[in-house]
PDB file of N, CA and C in Angstrom:
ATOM      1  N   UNK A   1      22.488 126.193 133.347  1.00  0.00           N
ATOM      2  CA  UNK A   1      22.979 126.979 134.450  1.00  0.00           C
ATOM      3  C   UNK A   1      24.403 127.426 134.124  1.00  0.00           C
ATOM      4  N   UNK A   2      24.696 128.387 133.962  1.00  0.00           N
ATOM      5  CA  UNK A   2      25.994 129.296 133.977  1.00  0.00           C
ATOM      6  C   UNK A   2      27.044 128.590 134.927  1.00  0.00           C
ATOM      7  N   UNK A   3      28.010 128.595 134.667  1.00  0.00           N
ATOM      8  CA  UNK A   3      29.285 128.821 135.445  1.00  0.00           C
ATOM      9  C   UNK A   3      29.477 129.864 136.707  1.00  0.00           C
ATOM     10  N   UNK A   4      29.090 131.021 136.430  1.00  0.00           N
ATOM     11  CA  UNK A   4      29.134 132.105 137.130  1.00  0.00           C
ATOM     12  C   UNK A   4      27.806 131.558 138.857  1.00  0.00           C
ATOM     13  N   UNK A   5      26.661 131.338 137.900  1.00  0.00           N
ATOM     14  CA  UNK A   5      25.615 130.798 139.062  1.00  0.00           C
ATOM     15  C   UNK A   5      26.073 129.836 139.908  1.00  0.00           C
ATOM     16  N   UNK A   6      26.722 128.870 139.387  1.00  0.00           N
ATOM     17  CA  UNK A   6      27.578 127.894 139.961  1.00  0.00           C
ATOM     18  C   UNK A   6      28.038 128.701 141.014  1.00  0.00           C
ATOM     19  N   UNK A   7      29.284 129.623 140.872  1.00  0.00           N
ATOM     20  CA  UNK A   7      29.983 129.926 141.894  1.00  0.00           C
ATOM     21  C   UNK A   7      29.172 130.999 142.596  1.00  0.00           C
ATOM     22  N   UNK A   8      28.329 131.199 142.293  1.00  0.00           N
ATOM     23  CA  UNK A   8      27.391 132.095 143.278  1.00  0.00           C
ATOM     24  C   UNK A   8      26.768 131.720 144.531  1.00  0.00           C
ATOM     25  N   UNK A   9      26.241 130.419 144.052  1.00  0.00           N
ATOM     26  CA  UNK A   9      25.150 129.194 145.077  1.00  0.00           C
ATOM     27  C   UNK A   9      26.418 128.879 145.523  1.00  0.00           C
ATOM     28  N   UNK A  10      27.768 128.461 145.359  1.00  0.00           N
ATOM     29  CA  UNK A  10      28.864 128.016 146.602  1.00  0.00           C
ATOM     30  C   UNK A  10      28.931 128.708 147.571  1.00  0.00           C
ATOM     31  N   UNK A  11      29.405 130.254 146.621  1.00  0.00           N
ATOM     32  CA  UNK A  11      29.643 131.695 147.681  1.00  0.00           C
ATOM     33  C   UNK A  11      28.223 131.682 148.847  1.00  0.00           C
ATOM     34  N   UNK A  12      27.080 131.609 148.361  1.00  0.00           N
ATOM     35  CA  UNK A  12      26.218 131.413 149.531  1.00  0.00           C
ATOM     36  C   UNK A  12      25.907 130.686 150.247  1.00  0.00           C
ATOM     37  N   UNK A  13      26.259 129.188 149.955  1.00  0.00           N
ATOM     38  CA  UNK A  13      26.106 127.784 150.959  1.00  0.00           C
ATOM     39  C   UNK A  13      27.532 128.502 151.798  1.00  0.00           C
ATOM     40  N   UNK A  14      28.439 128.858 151.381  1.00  0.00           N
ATOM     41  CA  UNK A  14      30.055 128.938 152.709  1.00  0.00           C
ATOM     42  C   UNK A  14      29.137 129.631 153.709  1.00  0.00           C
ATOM     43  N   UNK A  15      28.507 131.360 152.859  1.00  0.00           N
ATOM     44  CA  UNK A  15      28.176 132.461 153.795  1.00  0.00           C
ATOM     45  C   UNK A  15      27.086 132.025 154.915  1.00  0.00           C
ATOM     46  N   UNK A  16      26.224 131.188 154.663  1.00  0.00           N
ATOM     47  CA  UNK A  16      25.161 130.933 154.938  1.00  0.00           C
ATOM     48  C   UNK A  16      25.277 130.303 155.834  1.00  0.00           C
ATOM     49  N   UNK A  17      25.954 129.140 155.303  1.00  0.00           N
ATOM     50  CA  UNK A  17      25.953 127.512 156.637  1.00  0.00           C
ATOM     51  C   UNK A  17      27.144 127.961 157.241  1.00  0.00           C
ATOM     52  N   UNK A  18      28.319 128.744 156.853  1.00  0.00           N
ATOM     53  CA  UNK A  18      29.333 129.223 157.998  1.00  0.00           C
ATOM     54  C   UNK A  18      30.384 128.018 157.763  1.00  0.00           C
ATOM     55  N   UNK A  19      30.534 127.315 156.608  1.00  0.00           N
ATOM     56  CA  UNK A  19      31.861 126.379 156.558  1.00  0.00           C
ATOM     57  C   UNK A  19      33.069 126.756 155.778  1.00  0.00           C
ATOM     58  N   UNK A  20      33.714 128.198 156.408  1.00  0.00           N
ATOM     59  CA  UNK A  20      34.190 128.789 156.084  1.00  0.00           C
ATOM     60  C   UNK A  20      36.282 127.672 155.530  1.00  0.00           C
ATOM     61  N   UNK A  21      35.633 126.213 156.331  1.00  0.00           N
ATOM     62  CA  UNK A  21      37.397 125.486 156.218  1.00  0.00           C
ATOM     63  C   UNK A  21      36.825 124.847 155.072  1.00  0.00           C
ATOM     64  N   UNK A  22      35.743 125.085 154.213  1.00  0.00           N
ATOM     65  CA  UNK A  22      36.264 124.662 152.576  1.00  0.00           C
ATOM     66  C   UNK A  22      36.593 125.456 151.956  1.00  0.00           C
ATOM     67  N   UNK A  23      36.628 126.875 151.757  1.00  0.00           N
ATOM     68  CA  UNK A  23      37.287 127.744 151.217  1.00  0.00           C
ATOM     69  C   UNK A  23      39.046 127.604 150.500  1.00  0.00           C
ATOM     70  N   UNK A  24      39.856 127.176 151.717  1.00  0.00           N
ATOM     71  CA  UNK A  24      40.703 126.724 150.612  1.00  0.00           C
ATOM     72  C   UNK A  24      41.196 125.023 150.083  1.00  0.00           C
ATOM     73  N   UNK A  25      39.849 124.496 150.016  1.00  0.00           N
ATOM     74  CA  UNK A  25      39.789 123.251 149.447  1.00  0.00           C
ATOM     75  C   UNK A  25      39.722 123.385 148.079  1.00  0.00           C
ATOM     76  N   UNK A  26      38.379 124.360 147.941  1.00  0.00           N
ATOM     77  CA  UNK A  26      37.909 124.914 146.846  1.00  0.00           C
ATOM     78  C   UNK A  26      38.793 125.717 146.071  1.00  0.00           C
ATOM     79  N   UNK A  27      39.465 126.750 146.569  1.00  0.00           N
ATOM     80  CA  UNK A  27      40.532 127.411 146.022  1.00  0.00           C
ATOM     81  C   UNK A  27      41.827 126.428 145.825  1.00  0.00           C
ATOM     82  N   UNK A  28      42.391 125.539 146.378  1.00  0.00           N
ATOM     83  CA  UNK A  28      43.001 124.738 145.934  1.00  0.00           C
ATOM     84  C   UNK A  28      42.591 123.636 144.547  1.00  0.00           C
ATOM     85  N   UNK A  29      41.850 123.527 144.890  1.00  0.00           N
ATOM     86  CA  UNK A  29      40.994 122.758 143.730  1.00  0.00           C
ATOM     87  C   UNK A  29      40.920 123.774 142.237  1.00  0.00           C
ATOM     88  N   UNK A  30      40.494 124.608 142.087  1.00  0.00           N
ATOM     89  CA  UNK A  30      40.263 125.778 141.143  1.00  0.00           C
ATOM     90  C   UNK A  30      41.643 125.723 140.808  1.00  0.00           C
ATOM     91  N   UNK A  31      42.648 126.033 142.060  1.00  0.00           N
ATOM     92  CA  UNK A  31      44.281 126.753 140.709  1.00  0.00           C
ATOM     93  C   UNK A  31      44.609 125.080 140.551  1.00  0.00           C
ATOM     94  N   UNK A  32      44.631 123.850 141.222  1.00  0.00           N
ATOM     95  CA  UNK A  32      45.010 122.743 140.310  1.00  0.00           C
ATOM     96  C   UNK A  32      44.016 122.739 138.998  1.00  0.00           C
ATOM     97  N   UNK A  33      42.774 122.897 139.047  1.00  0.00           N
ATOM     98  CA  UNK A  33      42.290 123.095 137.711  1.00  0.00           C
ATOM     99  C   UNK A  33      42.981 123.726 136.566  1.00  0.00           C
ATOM    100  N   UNK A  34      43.054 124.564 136.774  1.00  0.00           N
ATOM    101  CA  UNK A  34      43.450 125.892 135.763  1.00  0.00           C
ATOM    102  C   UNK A  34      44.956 125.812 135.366  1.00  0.00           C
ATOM    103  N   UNK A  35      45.788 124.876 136.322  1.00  0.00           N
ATOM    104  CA  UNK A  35      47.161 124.764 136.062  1.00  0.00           C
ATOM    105  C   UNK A  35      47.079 123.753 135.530  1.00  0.00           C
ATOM    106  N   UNK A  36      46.063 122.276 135.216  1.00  0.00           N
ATOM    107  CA  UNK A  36      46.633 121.821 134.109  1.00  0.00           C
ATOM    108  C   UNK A  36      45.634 122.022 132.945  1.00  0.00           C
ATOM    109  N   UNK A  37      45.091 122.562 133.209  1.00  0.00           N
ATOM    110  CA  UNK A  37      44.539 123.015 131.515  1.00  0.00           C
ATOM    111  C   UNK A  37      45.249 124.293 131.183  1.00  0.00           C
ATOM    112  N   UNK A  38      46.107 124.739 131.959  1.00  0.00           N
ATOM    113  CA  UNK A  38      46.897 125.944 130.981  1.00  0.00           C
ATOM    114  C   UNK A  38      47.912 125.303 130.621  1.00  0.00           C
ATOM    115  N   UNK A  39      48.550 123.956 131.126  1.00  0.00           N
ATOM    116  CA  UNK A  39      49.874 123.047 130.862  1.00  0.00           C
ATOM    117  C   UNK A  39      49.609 121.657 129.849  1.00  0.00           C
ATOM    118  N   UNK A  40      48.338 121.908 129.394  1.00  0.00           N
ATOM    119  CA  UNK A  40      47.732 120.573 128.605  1.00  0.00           C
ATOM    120  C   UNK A  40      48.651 120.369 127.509  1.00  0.00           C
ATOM    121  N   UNK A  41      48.741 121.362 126.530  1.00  0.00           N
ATOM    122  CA  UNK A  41      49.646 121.151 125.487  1.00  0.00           C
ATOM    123  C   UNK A  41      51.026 121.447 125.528  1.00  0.00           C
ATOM    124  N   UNK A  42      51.650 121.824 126.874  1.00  0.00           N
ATOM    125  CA  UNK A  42      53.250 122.463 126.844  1.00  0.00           C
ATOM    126  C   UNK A  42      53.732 121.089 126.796  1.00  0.00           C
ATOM    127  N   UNK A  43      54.976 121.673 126.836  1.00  0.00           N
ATOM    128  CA  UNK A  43      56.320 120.813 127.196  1.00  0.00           C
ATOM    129  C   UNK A  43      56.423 120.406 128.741  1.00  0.00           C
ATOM    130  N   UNK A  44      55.653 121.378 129.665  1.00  0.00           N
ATOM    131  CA  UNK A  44      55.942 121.512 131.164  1.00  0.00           C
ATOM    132  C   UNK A  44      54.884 120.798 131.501  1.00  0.00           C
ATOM    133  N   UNK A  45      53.495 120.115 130.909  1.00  0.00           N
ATOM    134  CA  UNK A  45      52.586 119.222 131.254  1.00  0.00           C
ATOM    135  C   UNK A  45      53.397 117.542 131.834  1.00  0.00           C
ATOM    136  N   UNK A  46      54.145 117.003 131.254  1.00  0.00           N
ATOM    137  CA  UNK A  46      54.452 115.888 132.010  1.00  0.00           C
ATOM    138  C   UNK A  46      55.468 116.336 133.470  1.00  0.00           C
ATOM    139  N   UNK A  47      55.738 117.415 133.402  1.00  0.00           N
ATOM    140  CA  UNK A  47      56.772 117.693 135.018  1.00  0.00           C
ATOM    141  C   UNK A  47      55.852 118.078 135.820  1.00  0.00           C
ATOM    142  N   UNK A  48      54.819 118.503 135.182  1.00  0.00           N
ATOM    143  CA  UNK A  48      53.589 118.831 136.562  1.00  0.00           C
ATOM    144  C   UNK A  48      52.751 117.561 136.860  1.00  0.00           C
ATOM    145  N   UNK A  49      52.455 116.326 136.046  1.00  0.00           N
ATOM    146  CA  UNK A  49      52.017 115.616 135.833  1.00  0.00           C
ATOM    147  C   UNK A  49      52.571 114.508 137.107  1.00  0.00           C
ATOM    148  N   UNK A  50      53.948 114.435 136.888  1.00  0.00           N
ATOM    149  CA  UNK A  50      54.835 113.797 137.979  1.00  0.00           C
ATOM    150  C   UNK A  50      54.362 113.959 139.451  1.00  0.00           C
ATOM    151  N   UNK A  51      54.314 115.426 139.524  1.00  0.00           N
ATOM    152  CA  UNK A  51      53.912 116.111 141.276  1.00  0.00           C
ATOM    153  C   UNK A  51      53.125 115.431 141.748  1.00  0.00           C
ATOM    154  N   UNK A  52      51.895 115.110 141.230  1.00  0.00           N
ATOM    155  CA  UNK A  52      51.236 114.210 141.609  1.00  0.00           C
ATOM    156  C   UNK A  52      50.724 112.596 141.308  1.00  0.00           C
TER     157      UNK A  52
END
């Protein structure tokens, strides 16, 4: 199963069942993703590391 299908079947469980207050759980979740795998190898990975 794709990545893309993944976020397809989410986009339609929100539209569908109407639980529109995970939206930015999910979007919170996604940019902490993406912010530490774009900070994995910097110098700025242990100061983000701290935040939480």
């Amino acid at each position: 199963m794709s990545k893309l299908s993944t976020l397809k079947e989410i986009w339609d469980f929100l539209k569908v069942r109407k639980k529109w207050w995970l939206t930015p759980i999910i979007i919170t979740l996604l940019l902490l993703g993406i912010l530490i795998f774009l900070t994995q190898g910097s110098a700025v990975a242990p100061f983000i590391y701290t935040l939480f």
